[in-house]
N, C-alpha and C. Protein backbone atom coordinates (compact mmCIF):
# COMPACT_ATOMS: atom_id res chain seq x y z
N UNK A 1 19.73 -8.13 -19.67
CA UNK A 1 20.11 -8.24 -18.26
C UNK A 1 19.17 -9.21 -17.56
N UNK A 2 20.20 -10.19 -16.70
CA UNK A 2 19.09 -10.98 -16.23
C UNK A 2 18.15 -10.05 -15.09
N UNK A 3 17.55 -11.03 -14.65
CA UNK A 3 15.96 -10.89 -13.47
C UNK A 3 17.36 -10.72 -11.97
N UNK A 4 16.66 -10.03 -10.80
CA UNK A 4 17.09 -10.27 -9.56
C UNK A 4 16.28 -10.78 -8.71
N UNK A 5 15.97 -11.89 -8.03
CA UNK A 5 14.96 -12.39 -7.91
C UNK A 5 15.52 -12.98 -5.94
N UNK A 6 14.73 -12.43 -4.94
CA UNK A 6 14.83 -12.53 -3.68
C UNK A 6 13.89 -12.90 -3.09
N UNK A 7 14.79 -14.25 -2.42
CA UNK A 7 13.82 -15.43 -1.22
C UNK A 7 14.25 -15.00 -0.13
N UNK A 8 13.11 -14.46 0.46
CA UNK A 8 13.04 -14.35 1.94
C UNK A 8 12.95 -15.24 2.75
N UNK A 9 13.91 -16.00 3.48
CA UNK A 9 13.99 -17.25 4.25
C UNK A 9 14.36 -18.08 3.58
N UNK A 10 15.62 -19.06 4.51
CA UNK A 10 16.19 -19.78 4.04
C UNK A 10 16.61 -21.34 4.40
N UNK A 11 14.70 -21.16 5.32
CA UNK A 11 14.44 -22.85 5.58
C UNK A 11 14.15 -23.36 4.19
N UNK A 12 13.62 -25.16 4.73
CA UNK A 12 13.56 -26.00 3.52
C UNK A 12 12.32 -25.22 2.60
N UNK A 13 11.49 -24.31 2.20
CA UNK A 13 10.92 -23.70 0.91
C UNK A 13 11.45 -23.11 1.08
N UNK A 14 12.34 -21.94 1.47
CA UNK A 14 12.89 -20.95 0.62
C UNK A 14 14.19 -21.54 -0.23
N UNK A 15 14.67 -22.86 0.44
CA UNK A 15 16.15 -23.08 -0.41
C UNK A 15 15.59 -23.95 -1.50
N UNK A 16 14.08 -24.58 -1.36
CA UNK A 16 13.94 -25.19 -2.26
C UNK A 16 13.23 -24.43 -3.60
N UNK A 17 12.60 -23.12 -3.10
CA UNK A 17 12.45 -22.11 -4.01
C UNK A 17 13.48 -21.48 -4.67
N UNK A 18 14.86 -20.73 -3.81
CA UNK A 18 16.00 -20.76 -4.66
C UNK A 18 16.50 -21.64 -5.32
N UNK A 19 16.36 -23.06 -5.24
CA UNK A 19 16.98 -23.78 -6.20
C UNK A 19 16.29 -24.04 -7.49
N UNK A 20 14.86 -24.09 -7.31
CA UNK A 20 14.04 -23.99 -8.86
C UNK A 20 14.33 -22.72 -9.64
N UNK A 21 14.49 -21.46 -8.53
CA UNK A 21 14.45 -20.63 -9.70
C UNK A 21 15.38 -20.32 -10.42
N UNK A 22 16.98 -20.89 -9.48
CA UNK A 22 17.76 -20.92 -10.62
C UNK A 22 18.39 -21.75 -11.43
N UNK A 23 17.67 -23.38 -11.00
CA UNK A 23 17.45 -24.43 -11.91
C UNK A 23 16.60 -23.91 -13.39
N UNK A 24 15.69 -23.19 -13.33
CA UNK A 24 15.22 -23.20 -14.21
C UNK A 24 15.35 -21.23 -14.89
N UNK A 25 16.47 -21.08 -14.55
CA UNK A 25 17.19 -19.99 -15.16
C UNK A 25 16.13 -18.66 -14.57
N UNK A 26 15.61 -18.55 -14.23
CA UNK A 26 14.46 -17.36 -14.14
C UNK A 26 14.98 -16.08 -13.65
N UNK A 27 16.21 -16.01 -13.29
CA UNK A 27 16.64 -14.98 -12.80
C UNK A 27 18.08 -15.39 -11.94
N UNK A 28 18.90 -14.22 -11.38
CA UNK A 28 19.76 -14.66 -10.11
C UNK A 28 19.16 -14.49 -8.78
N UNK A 29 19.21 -14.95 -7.89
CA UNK A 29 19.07 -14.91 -6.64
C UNK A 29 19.73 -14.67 -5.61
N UNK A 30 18.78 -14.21 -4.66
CA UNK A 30 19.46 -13.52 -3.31
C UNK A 30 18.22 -14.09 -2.42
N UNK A 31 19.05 -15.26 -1.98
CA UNK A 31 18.59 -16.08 -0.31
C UNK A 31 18.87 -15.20 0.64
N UNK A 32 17.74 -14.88 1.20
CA UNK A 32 18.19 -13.80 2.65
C UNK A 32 16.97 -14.21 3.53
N UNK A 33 18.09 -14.97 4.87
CA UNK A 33 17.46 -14.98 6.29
C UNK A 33 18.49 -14.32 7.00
N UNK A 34 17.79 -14.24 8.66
CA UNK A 34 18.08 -13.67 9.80
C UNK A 34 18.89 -14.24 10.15
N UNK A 35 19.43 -15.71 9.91
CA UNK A 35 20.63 -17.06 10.57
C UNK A 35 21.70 -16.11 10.14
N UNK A 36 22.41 -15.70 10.86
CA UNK A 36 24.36 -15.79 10.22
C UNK A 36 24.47 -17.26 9.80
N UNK A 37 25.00 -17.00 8.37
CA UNK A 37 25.70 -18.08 7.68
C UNK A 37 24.76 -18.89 7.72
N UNK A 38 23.62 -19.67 7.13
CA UNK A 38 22.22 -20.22 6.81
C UNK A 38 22.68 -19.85 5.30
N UNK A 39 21.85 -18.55 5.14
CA UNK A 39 21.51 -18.38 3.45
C UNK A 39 23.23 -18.44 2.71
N UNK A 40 24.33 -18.12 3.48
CA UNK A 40 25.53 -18.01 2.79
C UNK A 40 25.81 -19.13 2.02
N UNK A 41 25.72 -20.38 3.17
CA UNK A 41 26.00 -21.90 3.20
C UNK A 41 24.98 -22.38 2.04
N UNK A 42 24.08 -22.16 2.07
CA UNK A 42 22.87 -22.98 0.97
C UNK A 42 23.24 -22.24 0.07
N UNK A 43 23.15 -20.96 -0.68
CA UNK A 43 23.71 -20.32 -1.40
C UNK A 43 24.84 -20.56 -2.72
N UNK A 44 25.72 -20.90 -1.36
CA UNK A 44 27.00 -21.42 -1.84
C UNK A 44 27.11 -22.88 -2.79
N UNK A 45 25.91 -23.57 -1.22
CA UNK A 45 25.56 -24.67 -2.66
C UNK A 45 24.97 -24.73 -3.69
N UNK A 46 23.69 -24.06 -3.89
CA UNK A 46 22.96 -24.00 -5.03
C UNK A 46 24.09 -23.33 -6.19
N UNK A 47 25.11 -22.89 -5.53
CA UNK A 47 26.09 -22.22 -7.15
C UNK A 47 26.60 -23.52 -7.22
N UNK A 48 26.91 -23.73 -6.16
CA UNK A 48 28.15 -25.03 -6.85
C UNK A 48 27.66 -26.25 -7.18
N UNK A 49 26.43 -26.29 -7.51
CA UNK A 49 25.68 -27.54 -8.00
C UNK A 49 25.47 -26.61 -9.39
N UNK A 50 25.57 -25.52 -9.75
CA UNK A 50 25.44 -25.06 -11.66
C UNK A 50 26.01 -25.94 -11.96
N UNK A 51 27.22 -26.23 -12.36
CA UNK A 51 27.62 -26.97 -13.65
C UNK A 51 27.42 -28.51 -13.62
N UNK A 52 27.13 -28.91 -12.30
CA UNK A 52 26.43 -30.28 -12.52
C UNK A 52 25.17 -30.14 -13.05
N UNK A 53 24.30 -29.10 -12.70
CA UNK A 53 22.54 -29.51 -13.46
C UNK A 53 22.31 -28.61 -14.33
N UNK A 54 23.43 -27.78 -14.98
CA UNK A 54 23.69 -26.89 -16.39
C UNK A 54 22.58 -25.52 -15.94
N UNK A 55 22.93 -25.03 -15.01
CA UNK A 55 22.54 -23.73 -15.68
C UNK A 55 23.48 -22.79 -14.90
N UNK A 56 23.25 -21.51 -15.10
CA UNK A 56 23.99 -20.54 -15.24
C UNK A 56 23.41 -18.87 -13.79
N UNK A 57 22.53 -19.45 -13.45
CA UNK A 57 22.01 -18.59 -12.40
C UNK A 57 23.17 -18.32 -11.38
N UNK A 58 23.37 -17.05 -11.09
CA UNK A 58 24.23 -16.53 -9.65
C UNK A 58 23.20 -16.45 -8.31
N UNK A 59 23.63 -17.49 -7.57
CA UNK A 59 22.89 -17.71 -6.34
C UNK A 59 23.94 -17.10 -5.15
N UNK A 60 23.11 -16.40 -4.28
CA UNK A 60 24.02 -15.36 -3.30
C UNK A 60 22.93 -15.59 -2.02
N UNK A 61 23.78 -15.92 -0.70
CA UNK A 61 23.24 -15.61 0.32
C UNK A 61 23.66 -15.03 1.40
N UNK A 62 22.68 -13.99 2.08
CA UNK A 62 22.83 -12.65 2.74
C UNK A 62 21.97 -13.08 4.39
N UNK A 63 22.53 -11.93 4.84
CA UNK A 63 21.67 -11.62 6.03
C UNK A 63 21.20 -10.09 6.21
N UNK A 64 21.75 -9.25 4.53
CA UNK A 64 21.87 -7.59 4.43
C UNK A 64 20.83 -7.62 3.70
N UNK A 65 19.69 -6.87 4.00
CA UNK A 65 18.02 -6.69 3.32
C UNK A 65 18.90 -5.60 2.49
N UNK A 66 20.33 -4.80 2.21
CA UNK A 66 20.58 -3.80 0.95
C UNK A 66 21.24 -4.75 0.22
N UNK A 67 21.30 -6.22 0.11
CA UNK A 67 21.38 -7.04 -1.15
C UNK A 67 20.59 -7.20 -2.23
N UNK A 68 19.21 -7.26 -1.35
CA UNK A 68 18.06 -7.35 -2.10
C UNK A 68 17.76 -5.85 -2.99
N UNK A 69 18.32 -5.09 -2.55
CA UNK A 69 17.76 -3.76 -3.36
C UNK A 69 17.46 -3.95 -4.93
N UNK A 70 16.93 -3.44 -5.84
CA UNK A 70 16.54 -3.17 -7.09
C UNK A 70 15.95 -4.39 -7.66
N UNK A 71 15.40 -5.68 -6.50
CA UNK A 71 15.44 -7.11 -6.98
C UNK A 71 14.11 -6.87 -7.70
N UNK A 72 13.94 -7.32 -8.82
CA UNK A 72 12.44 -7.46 -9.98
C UNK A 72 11.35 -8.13 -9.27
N UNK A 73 11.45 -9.45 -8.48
CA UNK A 73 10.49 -10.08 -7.27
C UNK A 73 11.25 -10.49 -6.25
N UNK A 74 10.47 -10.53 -5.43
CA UNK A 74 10.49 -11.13 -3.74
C UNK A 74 9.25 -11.90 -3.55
N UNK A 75 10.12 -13.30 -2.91
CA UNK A 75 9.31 -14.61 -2.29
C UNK A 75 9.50 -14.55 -0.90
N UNK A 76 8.55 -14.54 -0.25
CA UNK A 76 8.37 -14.45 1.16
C UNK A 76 8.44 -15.84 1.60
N UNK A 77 9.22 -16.56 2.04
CA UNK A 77 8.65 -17.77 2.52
C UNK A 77 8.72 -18.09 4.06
N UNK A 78 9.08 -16.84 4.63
CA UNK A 78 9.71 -16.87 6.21
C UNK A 78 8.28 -17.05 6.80
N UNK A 79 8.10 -17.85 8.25
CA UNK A 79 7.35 -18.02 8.65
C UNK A 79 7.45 -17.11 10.17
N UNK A 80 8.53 -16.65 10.36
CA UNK A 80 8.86 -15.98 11.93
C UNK A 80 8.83 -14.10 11.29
């Protein structure tokens, strides 16, 4: 089973942290900021850029902290 792996904030380091980690397979992710539709929108892209840069990570973005539940790590990158 993969990793669940949650970025808190979904300015430029947290989307650029979701995109390494599932560029480099480490788990799926759950982008979660406070913006309605922020983490959805980036989210959305980091999936739909998989099969252009080959990997296979499920990237999901929330504004519901019960997405994140049972996640293996959390990256804090929110500054507010």
């Amino acid at each position: 089973m993969r990793k669940k792996i949650t970025v808190i904030g979904s300015g430029h380091v947290g989307a650029t942290t979701a995109c390494r980690i599932a560029e480099k397979e480490l788990g799926d992710v759950v982008l979660l900021d406070i913006i309605e539709g922020i983490p959805q929108g980036i989210g959305l892209d980091l999936y739909q850029s998989a099969p252009v840069e080959g990997f296979d990570s499920q990237v999901k973005g929330t504004n519901n902290y019960a997405d994140t539940k049972n996640s293996d790590l959390a990256v804090i990158t929110a500054g507010l």
